[in-house]
Protein backbone atom coordinates (compact mmCIF):
# COMPACT_ATOMS: atom_id res chain seq x y z
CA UNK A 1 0.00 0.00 0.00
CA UNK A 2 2.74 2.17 0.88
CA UNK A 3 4.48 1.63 -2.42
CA UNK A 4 1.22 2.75 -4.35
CA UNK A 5 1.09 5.72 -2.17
CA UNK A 6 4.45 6.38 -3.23
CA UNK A 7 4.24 5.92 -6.75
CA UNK A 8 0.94 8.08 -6.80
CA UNK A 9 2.93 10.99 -4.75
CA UNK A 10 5.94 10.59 -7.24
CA UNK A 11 5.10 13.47 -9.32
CA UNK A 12 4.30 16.16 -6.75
CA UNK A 13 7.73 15.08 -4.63
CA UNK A 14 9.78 15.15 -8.54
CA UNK A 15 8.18 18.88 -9.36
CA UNK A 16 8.17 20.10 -5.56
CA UNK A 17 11.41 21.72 -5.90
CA UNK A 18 10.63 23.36 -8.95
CA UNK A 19 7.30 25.00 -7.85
CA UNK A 20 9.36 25.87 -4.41
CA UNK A 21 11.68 27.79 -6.71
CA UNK A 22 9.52 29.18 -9.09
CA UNK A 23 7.68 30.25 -5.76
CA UNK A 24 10.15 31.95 -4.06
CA UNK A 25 11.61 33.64 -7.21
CA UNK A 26 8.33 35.02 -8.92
CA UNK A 27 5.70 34.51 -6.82
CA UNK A 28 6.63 36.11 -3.83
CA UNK A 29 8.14 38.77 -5.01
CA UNK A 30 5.66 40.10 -7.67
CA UNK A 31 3.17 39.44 -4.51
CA UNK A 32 5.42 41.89 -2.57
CA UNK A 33 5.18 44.20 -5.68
CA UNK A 34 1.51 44.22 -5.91
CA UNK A 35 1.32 44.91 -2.16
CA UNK A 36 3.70 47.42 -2.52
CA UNK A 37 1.64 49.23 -5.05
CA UNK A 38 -0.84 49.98 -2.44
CA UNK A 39 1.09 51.98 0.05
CA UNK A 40 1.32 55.55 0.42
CA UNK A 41 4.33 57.72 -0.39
CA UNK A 42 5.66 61.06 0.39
CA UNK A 43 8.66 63.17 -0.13
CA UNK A 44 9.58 63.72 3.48
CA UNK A 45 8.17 60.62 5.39
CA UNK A 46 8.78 57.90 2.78
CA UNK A 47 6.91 54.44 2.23
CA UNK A 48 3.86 54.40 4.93
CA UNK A 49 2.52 51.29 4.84
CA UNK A 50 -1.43 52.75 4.48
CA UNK A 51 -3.87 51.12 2.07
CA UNK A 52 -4.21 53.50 -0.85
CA UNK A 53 -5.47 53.84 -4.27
CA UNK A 54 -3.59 56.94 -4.34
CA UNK A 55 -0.47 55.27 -6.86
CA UNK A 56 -3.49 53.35 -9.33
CA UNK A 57 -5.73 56.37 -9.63
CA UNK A 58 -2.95 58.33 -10.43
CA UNK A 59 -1.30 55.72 -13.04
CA UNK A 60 -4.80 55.43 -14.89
CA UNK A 61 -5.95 59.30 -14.64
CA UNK A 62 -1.92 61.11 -15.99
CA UNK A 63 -1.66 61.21 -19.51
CA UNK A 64 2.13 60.54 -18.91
CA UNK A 65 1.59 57.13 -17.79
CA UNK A 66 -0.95 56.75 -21.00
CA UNK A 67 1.26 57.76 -23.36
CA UNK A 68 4.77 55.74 -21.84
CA UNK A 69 2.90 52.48 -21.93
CA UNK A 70 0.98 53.14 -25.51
CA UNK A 71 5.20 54.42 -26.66
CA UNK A 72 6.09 50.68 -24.96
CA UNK A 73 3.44 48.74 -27.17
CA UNK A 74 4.12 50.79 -30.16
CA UNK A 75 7.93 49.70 -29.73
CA UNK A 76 7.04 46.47 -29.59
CA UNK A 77 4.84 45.96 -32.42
CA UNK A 78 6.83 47.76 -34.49
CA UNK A 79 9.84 45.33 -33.57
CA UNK A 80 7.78 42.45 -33.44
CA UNK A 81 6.72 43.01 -37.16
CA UNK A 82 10.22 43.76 -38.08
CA UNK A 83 11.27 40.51 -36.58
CA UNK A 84 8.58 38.48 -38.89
CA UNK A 85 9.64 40.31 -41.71
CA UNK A 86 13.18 39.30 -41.10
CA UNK A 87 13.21 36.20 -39.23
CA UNK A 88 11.10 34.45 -41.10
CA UNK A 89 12.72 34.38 -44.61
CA UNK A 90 15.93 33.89 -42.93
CA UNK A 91 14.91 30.77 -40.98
CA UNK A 92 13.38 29.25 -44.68
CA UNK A 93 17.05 29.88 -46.09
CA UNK A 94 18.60 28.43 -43.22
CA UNK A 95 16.22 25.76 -43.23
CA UNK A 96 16.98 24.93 -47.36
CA UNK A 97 21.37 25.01 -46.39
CA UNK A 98 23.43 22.09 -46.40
CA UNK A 99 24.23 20.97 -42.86
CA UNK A 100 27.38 22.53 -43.02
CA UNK A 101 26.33 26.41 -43.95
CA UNK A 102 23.38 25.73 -41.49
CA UNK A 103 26.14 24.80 -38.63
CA UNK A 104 27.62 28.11 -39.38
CA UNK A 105 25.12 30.58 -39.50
CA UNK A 106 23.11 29.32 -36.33
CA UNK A 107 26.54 29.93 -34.64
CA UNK A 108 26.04 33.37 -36.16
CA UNK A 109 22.06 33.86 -34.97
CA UNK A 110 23.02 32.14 -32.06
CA UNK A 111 26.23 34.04 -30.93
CA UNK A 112 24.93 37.38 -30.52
CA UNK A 113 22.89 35.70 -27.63
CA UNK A 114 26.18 34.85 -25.90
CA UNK A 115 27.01 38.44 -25.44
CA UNK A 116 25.71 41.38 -22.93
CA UNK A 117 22.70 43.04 -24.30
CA UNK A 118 24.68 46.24 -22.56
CA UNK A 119 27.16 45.42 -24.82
CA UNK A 120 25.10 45.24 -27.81
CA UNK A 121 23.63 47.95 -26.92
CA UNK A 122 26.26 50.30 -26.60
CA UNK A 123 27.96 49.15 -29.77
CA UNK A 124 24.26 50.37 -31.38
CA UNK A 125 24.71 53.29 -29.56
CA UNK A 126 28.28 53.93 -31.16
CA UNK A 127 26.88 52.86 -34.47
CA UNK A 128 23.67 54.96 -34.10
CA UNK A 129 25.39 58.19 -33.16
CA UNK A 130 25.42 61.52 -35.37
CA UNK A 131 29.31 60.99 -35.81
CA UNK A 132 28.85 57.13 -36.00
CA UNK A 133 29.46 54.76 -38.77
CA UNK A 134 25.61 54.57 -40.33
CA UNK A 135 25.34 58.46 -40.48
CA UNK A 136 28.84 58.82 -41.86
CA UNK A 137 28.35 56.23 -44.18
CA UNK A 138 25.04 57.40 -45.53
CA UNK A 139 26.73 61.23 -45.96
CA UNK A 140 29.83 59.38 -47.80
CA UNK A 141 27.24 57.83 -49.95
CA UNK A 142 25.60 61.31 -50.57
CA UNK A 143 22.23 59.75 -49.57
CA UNK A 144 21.66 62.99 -46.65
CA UNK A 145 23.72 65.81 -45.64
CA UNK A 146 23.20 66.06 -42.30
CA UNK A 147 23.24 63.35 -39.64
CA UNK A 148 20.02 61.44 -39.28
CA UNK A 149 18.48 61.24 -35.35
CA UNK A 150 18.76 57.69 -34.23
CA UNK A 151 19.80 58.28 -30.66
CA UNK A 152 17.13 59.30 -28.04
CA UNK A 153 14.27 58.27 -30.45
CA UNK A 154 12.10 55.01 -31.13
CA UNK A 155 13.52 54.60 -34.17
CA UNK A 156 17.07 53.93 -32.72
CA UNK A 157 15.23 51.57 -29.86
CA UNK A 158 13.45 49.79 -32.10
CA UNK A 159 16.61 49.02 -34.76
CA UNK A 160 18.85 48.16 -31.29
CA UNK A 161 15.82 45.90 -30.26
CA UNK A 162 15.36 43.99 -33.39
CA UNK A 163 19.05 42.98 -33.25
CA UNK A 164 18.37 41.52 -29.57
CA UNK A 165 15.55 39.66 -30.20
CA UNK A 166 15.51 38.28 -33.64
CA UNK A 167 17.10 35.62 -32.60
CA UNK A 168 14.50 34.36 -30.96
CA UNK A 169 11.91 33.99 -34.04
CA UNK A 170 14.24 32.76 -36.18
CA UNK A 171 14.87 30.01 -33.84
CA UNK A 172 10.98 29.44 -33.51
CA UNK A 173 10.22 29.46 -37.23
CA UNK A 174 13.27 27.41 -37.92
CA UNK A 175 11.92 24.73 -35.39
CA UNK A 176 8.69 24.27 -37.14
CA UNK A 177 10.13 24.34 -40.28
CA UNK A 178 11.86 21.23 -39.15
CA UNK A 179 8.40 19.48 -38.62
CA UNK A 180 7.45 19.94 -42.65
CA UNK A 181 7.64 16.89 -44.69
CA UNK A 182 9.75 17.37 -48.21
CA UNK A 183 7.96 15.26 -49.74
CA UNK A 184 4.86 17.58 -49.79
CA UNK A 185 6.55 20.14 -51.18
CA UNK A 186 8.40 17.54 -53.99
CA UNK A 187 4.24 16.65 -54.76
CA UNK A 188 3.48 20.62 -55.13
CA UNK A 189 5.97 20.91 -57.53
CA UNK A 190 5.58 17.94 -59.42
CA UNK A 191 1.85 18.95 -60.03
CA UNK A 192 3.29 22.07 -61.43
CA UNK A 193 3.19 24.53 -58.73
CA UNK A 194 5.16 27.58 -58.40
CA UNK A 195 7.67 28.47 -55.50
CA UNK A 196 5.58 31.24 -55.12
CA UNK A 197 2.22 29.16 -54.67
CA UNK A 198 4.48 26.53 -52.75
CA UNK A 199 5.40 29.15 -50.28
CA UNK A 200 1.76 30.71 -49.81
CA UNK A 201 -0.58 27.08 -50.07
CA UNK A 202 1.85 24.85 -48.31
CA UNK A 203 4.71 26.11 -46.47
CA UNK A 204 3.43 29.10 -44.54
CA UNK A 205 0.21 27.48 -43.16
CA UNK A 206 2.34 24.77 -41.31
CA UNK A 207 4.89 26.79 -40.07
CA UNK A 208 1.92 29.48 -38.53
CA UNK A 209 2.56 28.12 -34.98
CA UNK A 210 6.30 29.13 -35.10
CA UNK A 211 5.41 32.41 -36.50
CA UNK A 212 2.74 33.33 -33.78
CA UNK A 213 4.97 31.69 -31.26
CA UNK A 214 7.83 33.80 -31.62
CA UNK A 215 5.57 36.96 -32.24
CA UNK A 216 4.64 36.28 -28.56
CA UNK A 217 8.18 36.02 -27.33
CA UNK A 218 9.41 38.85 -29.27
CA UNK A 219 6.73 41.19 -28.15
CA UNK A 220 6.79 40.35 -24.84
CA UNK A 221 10.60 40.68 -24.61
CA UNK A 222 10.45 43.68 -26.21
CA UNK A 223 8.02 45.53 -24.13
CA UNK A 224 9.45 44.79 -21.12
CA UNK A 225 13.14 45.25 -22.47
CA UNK A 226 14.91 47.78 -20.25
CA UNK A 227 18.65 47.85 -21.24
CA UNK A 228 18.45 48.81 -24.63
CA UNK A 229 15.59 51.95 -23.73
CA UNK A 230 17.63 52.68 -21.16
CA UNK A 231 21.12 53.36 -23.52
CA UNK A 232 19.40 54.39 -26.54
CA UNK A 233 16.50 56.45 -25.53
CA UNK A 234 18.05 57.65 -22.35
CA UNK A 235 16.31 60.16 -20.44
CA UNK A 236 14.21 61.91 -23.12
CA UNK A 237 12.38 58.21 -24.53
CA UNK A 238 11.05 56.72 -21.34
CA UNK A 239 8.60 53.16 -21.63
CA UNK A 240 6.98 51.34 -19.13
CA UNK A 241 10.41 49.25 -17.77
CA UNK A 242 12.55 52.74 -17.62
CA UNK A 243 9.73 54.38 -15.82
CA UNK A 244 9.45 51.95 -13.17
CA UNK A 245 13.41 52.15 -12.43
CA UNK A 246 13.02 56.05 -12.15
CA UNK A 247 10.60 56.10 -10.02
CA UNK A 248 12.26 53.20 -7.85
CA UNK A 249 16.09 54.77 -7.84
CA UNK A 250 15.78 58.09 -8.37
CA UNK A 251 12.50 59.96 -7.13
CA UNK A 252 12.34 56.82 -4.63
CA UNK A 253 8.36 56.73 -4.94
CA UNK A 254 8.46 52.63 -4.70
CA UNK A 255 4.69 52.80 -4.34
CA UNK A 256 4.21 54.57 -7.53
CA UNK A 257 7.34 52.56 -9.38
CA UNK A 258 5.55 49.24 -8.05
CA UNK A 259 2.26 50.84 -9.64
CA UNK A 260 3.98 51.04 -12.99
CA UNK A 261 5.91 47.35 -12.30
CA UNK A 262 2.70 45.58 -11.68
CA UNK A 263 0.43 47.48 -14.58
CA UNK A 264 3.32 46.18 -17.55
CA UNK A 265 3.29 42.49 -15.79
CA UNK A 266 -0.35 42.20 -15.91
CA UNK A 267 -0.64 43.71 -19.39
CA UNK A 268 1.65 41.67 -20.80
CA UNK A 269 0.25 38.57 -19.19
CA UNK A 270 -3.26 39.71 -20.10
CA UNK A 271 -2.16 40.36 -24.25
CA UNK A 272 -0.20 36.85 -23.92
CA UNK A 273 -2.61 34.95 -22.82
CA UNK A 274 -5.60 36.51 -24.94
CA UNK A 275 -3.21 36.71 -28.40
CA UNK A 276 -2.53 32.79 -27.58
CA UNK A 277 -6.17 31.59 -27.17
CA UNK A 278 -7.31 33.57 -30.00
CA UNK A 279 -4.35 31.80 -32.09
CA UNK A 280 -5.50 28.90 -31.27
CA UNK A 281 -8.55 29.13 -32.07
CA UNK A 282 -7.81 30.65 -35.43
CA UNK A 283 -5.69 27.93 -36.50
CA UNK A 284 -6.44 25.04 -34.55
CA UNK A 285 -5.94 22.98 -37.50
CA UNK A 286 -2.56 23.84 -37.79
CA UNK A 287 -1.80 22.79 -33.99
CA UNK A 288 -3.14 19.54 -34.51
């Protein structure tokens, strides 16, 4: 009896440690967060731990806060679109290499992963700049004559962000790409279909889950992304992540940087979890 016990307790004693983890290193502290978020605040007499709606009303009622969190979204469509664009082609020619080339480049997509996103970042930020290699280039080409403004705008976030996370739908295209049978696209052509139709009728409806799959992680990354904001938007280009940090270092209103905190976590959880069900739904064919 004792052994069946056992056996029927094996699961919860094998994932125990995990959920203690994941419990102490999420859990908890977004709890603390969100409790947080409810004190008061004030520039002589600190945190006082008083229950008040003080930090929400004043998150959902400021046009500031409005417009930093519909700048954060904005970045991250734009990047996540940028990263389809991009990362899928690039995953069907890395799928269609020869083991070898494919070795090499996914130590290329793959490398930049290895490295600091500071360091990324700043290299961006060196590349980005009015005296840096893309404007000097473009005024040796004669294509402008005056420096274009990268630095301190979205446009410069969102070109430093696409380099960080395009990676990571490349990898989630290639994967389903792996999943396609040859053979169907050998029958396509034999019947006298195009690439063009081959690509559009066969190959893009099966690799749909990889597509929406990394559009999550991409957007998601990007709108809570802090480093690369941080370097090239500085001061002057605030979102939701860079918001939260001043308000937690510098004016040291926790309350009101815990407000901010909690509001991206649950919006980004919310969008998640809504764009994935209404995936599924969509194409539940193709995750069959």
């Amino acid at each position: 009896m004792s052994g069946v016990v056992t056996q029927r307790n094996a699961p919860y004693w094998l994932t125990g440690p995990a959920l203690l983890v994941f419990l102490g290193l999420v859990i908890i502290p977004l709890g603390m967060t969100v409790l947080l978020s409810f004190y008061d605040w004030g520039q002589y007499k600190g945190i006082v731990p008083d229950f008040t709606l003080k930090n929400w009303i004043e998150v959902f009622t400021d046009s500031y806060f409005f417009e930093i969190f519909m700048r954060t979204f904005r970045i991250a469509f734009l990047v996540t679109l940028a990263a389809i664009v991009i990362g899928v082609p690039e995953a069907y020619i890395l799928n269609r290499m020869s083991p070898a080339w494919r070795s090499a480049f996914l130590l290329v997509i793959i490398g930049p992963l290895l490295v600091s996103v500071v360091a990324r970042t700043l290299g961006w930020a060196l590349l980005l700049g009015s005296t840096g290699l893309v404007n000097q280039g473009l005024i040796a080409l004669g294509l402008i004559k005056t420096p274009l403004e990268f630095m301190f705008t979205e446009t410069g976030v969102v070109i430093a962000l696409i380099h960080v996370l395009i990676p990571f739908m490349i990898l989630a295209v290639w994967a389903s790409l792996q999943r396609l049978d040859p053979q169907i696209e050998n029958a396509a052509l034999s019947l006298g279909a195009g690439r063009v139709t081959i690509w559009r009728r066969v190959i893009l409806p099966q690799i749909v889950p990889g597509i929406l799959s990394g559009s999550i992680i991409v957007f998601a990354l990007a709108a809570s992304a802090f480093a690369s904001p941080a370097i090239i938007g500085g001061r002057r280009l605030k979102v939701a992540s860079t918001l939260a940090y001043d308000e937690f270092l510098n004016t040291l209103n926790w309350p009101l940087g815990a407000a901010v905190a909690t509001l991206l976590v649950v919006a980004l959880v919310l969008i998640t979890v809504r764009s994935n069900r209404l995936i599924e739904r969509r194409y539940a064919q193709v995750f069959e």
